[in-house]
C-alpha atoms as a PDB file:
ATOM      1  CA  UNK A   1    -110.985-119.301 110.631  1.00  0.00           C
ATOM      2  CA  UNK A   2    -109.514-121.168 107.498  1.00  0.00           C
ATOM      3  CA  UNK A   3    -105.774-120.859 107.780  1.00  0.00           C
ATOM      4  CA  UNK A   4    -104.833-121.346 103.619  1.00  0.00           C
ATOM      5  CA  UNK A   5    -102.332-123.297 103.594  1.00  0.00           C
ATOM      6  CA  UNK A   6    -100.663-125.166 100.648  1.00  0.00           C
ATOM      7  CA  UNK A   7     -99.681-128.551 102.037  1.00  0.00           C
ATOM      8  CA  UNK A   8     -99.094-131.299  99.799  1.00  0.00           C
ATOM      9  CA  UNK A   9    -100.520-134.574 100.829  1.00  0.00           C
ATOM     10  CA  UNK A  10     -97.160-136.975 100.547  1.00  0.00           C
ATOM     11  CA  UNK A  11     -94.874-134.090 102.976  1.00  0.00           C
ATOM     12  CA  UNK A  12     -93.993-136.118 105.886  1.00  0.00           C
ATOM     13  CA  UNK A  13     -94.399-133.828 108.829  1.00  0.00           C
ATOM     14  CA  UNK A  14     -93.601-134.923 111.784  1.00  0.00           C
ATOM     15  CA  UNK A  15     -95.598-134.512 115.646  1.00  0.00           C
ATOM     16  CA  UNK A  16     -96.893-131.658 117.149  1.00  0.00           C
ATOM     17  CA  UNK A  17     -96.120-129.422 114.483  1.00  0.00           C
ATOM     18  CA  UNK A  18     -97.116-125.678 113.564  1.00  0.00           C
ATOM     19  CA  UNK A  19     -98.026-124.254 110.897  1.00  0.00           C
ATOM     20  CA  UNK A  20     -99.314-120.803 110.183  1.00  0.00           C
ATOM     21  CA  UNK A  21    -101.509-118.911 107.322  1.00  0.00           C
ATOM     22  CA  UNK A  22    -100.519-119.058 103.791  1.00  0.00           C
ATOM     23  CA  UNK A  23     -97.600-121.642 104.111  1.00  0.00           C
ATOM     24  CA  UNK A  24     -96.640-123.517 101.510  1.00  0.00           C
ATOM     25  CA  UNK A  25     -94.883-127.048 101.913  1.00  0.00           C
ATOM     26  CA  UNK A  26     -94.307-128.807  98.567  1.00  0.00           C
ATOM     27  CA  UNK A  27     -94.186-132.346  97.972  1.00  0.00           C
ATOM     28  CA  UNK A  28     -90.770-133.238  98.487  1.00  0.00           C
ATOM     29  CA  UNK A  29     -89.879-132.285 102.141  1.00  0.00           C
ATOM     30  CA  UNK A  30     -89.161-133.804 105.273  1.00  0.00           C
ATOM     31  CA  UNK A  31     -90.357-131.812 108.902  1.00  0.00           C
ATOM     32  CA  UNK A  32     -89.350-133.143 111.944  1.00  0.00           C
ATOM     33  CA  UNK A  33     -91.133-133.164 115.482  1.00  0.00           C
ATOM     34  CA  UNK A  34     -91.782-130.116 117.024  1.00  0.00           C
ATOM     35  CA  UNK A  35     -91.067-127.576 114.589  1.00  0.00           C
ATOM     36  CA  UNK A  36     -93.047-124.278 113.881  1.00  0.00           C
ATOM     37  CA  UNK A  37     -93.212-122.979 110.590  1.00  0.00           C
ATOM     38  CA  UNK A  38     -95.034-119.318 110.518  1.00  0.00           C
ATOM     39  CA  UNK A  39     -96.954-117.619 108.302  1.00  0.00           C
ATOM     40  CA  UNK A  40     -96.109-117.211 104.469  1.00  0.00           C
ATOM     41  CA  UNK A  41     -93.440-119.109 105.020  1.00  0.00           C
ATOM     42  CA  UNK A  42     -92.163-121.411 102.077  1.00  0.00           C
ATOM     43  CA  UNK A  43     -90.649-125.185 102.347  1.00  0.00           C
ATOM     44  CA  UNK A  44     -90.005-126.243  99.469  1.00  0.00           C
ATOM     45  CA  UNK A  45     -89.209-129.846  97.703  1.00  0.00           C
ATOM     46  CA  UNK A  46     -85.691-131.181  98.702  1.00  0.00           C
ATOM     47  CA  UNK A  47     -86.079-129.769 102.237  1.00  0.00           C
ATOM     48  CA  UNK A  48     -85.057-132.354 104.901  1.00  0.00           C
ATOM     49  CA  UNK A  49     -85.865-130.931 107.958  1.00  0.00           C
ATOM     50  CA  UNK A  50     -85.044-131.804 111.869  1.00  0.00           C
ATOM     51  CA  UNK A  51     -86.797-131.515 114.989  1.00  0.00           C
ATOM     52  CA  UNK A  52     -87.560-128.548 117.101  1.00  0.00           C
ATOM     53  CA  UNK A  53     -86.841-125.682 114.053  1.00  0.00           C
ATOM     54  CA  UNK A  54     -88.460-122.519 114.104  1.00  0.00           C
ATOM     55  CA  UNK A  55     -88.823-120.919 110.443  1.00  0.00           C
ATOM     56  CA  UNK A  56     -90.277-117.865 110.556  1.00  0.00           C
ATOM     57  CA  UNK A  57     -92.698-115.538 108.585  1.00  0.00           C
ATOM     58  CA  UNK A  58     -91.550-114.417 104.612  1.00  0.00           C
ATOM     59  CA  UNK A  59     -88.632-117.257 104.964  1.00  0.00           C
ATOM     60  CA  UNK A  60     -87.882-119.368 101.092  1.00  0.00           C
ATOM     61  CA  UNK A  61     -86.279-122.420 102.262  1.00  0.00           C
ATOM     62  CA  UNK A  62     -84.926-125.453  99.463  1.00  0.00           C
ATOM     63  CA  UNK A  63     -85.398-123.318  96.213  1.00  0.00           C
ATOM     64  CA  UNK A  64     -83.533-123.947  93.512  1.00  0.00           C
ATOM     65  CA  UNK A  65     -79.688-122.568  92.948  1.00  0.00           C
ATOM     66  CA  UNK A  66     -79.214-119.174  91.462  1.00  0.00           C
ATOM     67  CA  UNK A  67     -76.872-120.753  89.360  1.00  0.00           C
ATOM     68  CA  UNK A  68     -77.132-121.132  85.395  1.00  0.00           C
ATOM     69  CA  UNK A  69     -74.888-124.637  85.710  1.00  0.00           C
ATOM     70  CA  UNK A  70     -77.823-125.800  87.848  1.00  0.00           C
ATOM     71  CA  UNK A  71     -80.099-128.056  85.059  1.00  0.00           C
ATOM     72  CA  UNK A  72     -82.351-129.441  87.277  1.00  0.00           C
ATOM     73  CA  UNK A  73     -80.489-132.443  88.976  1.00  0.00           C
ATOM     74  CA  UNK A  74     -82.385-133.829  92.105  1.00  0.00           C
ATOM     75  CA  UNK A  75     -80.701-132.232  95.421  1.00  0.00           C
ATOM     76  CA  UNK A  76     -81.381-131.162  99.041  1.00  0.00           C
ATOM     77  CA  UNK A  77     -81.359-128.814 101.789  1.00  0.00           C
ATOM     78  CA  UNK A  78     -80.352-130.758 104.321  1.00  0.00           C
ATOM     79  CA  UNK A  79     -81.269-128.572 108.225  1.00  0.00           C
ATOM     80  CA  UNK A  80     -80.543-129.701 111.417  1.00  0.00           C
ATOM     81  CA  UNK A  81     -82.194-130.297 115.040  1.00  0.00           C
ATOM     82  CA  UNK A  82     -82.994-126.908 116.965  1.00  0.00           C
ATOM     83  CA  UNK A  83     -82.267-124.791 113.681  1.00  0.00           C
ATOM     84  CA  UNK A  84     -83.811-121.303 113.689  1.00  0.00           C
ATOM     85  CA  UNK A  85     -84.615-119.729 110.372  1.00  0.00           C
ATOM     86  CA  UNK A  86     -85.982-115.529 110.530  1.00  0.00           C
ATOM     87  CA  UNK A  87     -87.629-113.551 108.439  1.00  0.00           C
ATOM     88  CA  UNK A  88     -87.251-113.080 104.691  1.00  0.00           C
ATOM     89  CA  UNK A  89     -84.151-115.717 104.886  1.00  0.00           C
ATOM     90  CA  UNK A  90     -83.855-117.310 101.532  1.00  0.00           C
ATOM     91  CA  UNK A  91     -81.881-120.712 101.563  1.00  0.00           C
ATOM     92  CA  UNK A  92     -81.039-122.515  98.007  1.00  0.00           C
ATOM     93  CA  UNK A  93     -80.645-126.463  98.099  1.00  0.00           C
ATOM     94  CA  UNK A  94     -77.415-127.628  96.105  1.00  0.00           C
ATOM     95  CA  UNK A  95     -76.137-128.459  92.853  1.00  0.00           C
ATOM     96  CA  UNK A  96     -74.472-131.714  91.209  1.00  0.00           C
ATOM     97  CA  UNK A  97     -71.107-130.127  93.194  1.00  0.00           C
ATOM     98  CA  UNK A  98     -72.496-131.527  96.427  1.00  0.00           C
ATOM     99  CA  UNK A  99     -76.092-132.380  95.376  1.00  0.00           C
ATOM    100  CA  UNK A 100     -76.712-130.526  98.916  1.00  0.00           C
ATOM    101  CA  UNK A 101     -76.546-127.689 101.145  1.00  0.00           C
ATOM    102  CA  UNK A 102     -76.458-128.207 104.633  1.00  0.00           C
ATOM    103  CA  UNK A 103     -77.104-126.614 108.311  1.00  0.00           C
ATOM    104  CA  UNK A 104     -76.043-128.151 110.928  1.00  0.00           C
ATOM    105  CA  UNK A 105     -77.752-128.124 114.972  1.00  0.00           C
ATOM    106  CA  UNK A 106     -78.494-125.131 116.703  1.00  0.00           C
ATOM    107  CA  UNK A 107     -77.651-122.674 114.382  1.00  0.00           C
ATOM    108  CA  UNK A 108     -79.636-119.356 114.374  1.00  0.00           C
ATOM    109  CA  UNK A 109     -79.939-117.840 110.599  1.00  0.00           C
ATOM    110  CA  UNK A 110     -81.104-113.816 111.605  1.00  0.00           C
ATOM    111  CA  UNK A 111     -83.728-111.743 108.989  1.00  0.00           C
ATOM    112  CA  UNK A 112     -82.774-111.354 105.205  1.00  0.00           C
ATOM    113  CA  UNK A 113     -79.814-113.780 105.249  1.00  0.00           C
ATOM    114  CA  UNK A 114     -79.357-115.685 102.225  1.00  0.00           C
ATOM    115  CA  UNK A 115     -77.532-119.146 101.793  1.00  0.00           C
ATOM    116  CA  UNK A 116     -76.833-119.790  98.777  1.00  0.00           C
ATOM    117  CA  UNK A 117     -76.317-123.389  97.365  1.00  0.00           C
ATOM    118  CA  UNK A 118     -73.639-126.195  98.470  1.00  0.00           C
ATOM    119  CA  UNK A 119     -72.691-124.554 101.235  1.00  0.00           C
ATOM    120  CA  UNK A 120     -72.267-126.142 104.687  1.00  0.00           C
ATOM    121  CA  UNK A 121     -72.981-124.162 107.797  1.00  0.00           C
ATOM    122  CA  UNK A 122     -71.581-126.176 110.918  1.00  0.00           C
ATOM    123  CA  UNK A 123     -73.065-126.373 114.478  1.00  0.00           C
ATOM    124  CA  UNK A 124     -73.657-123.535 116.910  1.00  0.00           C
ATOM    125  CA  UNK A 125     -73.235-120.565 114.164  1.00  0.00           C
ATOM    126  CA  UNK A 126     -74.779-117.411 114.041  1.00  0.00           C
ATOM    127  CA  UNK A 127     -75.644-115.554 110.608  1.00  0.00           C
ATOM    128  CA  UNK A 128     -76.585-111.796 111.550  1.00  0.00           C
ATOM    129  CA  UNK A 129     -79.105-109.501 109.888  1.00  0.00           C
ATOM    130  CA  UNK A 130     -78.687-109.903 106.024  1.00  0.00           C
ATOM    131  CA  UNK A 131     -75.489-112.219 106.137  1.00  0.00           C
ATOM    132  CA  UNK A 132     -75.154-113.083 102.415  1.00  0.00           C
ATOM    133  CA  UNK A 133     -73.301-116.216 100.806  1.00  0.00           C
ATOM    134  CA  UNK A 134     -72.246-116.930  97.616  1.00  0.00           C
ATOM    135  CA  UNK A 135     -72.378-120.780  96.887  1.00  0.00           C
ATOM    136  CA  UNK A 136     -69.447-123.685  98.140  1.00  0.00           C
ATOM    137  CA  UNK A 137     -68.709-122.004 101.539  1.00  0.00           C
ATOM    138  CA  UNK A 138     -67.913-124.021 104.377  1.00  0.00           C
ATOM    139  CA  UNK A 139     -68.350-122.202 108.338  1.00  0.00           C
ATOM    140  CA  UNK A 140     -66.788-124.013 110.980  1.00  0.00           C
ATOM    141  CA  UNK A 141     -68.367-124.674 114.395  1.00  0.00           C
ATOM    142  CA  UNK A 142     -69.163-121.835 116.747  1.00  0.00           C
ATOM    143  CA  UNK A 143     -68.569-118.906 114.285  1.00  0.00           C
ATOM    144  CA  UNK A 144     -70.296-115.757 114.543  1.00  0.00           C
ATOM    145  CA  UNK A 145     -71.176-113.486 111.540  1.00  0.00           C
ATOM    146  CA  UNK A 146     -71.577-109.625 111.546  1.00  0.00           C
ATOM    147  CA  UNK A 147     -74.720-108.380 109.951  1.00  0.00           C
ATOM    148  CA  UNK A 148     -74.661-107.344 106.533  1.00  0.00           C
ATOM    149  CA  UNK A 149     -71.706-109.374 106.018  1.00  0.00           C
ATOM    150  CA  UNK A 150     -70.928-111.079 102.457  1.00  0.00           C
ATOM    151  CA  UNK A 151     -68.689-114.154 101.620  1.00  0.00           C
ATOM    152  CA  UNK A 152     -67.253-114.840  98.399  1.00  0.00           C
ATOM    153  CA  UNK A 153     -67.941-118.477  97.012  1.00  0.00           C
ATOM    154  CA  UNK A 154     -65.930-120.930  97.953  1.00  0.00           C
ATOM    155  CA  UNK A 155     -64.454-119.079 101.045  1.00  0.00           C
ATOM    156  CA  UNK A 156     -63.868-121.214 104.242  1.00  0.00           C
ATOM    157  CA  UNK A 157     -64.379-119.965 107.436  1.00  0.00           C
ATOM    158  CA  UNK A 158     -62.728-121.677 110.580  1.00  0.00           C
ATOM    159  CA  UNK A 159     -64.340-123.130 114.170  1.00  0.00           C
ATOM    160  CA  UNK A 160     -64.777-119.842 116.820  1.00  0.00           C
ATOM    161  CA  UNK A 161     -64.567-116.899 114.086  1.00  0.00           C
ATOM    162  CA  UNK A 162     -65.821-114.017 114.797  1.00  0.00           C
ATOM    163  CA  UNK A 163     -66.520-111.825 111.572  1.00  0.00           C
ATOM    164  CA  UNK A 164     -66.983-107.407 112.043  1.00  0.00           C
ATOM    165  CA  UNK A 165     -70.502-106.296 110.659  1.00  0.00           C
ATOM    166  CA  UNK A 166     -70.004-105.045 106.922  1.00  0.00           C
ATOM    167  CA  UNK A 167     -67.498-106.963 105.977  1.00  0.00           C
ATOM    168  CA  UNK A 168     -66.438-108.665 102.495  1.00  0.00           C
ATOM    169  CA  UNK A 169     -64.945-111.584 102.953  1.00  0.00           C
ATOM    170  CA  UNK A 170     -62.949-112.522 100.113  1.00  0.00           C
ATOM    171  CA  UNK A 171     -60.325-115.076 101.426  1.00  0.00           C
ATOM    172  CA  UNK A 172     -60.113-117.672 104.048  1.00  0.00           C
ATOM    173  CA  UNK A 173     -60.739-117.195 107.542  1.00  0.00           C
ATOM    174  CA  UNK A 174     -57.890-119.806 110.032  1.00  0.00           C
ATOM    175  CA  UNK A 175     -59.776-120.443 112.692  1.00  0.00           C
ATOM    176  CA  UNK A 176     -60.040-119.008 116.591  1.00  0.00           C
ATOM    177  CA  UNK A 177     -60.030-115.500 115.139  1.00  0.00           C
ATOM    178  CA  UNK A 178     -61.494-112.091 114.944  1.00  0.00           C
ATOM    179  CA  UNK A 179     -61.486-110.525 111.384  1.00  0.00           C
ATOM    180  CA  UNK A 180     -62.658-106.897 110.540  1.00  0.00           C
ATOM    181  CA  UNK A 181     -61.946-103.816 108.684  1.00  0.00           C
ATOM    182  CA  UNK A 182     -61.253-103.240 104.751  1.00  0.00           C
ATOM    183  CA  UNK A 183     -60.047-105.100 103.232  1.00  0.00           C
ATOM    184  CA  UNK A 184     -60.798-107.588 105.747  1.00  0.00           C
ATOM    185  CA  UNK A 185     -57.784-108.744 108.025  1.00  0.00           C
ATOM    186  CA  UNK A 186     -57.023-110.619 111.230  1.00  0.00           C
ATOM    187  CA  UNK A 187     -58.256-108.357 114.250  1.00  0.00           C
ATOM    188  CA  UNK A 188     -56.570-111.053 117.480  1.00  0.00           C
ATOM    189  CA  UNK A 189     -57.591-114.045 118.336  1.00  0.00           C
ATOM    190  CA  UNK A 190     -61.473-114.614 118.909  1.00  0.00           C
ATOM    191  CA  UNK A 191     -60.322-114.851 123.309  1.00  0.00           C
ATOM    192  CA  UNK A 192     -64.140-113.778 124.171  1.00  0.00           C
ATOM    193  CA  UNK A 193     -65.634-116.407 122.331  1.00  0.00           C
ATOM    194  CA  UNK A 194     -63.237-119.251 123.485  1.00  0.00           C
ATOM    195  CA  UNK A 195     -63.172-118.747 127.268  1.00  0.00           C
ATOM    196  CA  UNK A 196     -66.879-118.806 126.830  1.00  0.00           C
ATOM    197  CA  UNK A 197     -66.955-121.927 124.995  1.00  0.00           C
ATOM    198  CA  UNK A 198     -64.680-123.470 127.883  1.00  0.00           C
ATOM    199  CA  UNK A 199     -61.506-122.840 126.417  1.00  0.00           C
ATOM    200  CA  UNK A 200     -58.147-122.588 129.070  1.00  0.00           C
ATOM    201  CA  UNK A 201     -55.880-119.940 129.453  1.00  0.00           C
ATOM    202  CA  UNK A 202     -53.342-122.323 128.453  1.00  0.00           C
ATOM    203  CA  UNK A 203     -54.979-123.132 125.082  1.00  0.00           C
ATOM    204  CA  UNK A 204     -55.613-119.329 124.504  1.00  0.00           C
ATOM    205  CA  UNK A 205     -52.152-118.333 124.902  1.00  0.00           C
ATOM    206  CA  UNK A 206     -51.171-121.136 122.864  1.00  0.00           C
ATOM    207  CA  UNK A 207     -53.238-120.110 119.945  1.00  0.00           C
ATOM    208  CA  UNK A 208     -52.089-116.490 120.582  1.00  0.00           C
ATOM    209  CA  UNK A 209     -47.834-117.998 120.069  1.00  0.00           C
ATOM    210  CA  UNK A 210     -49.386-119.621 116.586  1.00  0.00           C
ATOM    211  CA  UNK A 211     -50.969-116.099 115.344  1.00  0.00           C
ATOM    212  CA  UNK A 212     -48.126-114.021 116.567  1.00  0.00           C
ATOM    213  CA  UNK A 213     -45.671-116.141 114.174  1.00  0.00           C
ATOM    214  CA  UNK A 214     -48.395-116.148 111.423  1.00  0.00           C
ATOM    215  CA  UNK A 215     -49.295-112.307 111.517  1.00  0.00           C
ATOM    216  CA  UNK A 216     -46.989-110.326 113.434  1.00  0.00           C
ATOM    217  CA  UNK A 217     -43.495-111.526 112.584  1.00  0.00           C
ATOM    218  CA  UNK A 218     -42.928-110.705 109.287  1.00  0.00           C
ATOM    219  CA  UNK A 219     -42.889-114.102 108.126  1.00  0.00           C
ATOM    220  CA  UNK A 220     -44.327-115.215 104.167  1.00  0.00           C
ATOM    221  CA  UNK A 221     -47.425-117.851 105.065  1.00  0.00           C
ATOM    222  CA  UNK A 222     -44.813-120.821 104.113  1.00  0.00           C
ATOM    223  CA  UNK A 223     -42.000-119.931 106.403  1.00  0.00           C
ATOM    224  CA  UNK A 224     -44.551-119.331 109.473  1.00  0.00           C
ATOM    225  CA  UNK A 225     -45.574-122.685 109.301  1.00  0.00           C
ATOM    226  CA  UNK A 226     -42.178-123.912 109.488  1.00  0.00           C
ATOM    227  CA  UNK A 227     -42.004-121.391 112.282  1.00  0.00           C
ATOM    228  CA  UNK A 228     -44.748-122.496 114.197  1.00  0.00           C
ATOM    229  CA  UNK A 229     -44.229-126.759 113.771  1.00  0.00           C
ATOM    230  CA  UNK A 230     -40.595-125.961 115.251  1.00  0.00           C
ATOM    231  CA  UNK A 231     -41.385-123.542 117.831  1.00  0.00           C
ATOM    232  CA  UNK A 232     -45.207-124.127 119.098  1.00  0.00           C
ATOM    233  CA  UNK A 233     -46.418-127.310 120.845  1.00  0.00           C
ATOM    234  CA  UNK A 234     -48.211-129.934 119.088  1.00  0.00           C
ATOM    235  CA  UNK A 235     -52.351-129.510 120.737  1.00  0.00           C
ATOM    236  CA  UNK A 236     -55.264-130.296 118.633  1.00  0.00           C
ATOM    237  CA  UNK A 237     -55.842-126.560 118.191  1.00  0.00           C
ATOM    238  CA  UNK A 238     -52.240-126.398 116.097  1.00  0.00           C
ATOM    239  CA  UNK A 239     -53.084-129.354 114.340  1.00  0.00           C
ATOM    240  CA  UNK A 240     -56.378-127.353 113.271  1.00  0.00           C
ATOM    241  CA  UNK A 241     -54.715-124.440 112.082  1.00  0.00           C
ATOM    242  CA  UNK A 242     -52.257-125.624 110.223  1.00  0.00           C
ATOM    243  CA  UNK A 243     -54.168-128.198 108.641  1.00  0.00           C
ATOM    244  CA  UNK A 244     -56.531-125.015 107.599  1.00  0.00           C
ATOM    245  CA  UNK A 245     -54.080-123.281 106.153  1.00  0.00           C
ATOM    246  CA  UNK A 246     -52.597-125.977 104.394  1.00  0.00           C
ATOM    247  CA  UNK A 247     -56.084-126.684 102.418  1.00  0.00           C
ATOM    248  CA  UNK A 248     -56.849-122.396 101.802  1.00  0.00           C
ATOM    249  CA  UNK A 249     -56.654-123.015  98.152  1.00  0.00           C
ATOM    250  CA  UNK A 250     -57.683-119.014  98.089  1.00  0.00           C
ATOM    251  CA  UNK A 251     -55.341-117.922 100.725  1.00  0.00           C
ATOM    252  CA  UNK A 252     -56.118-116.683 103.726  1.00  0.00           C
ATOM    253  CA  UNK A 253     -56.646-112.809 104.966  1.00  0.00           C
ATOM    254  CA  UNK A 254     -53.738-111.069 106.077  1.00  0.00           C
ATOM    255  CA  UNK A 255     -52.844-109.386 108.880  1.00  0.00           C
ATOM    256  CA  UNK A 256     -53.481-105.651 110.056  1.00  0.00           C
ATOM    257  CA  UNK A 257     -51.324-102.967 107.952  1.00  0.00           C
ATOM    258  CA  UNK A 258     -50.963 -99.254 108.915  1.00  0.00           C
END
């Protein structure tokens, strides 16, 4: 049976790829090896694809921004190796900001989530059930989002986060931590997510000293930094904190309030 597929001639797709009914995979676009691309699924030109991806049926992948400054400059979507995209996702490729949007490896992007352009996704993430993003976020490694969760543009979001379902995230997120509630706030740090990612005891309680001068003692952002580069230990995960907060040019959420 005829499969009706829209496949321009110059794609380059790589080996031992699928590719269901009533795809369509413009001109522009690079698939790797091994990737499966289901039915009525969309690829579309500025795509630069991986190996090993899985996009699934409904899925829009490397449209154009939603964004009226956007006058047709050349740009990408830029995915990485391993990268699974579900149903109904819709993923815009960037503007002359960043002239791309990118996912990094391993990331899995769950039904109705929608990416919107220059943002970078780093490796290892999950997006829940209808995660939306507003364009020029940046997600750090290993950070989980609730479903039906949206991000403000330009919003960063540190490594090991884990963000509550429903939530509107309007500031910046410091890595290592759990946010939830309304308006959004730090909820502990993430300790689930880092002893299963191989992190020590040691290193949790040390991140737990930084927080505990950052959220719980009363101190303004400005004098807990002080706080903490007196008091706290120099380890890498300091340095990455600090330097975070340093460069939220939105501020970051605050912490829980009765």
């Amino acid at each position: 049976m005829a499969k009706f597929q829209d496949i321009h001639p110059n794609a380059q797709i790589g080996n031992n790829v699928k590719i269901g009914s009533f795809v369509t995979i413009e001109e522009d676009v690079v698939i790797g090896d091994n990737c499966e691309i289901h039915a009525n699924a969309s690829v579309l030109n500025g795509t630069r694809m991986g190996h090993s991806c899985r996009v699934f049926p409904g899925a829009i992948i490397g449209s154009i921004p939603q964004d009226l400054k956007y006058k047709g400059e050349k740009s990408i979507l830029k995915i990485g190796n391993n990268v699974t995209i579900r149903e109904y996702c819709t993923i815009n490729r960037g503007t002359e900001a960043n002239y791309s949007t990118e996912i990094m490896d391993n990331c899995l992007i769950m039904a109705y989530c929608h990416i919107a352009h220059d943002c970078v996704i780093r490796e290892n993430c999950i997006l829940s059930n209808s995660v939306t993003l507003a364009g020029h976020i940046e997600i750090g490694p290993k950070t989980v989002m609730g479903g039906l969760t949206a991000v403000h543009q330009f919003v960063r979001i540190g490594d090991h986060v884990m963000v509550g379902g429903g939530s509107l995230v309007r500031k910046d997120v410091p890595p290592y931590v759990k946010a939830a509630r309304e308006p959004l706030a730090y909820a502990g740090v993430n300790s689930i997510g880092l002893r299963r990612r191989g992190f020590s005891r040691d290193q949790i309680d040390n991140i737990r000293d930084i927080y505990r001068i950052l959220y719980i003692k009363g101190y303004n952002t400005s004098q807990a930094m002080n706080e903490i580069k007196m008091r706290i230990s120099d380890t890498p995960e300091r340095t990455n904190i600090l330097s975070f907060i340093q460069n939220a040019d939105r501020g970051i959420i605050r912490g829980l309030r009765n």
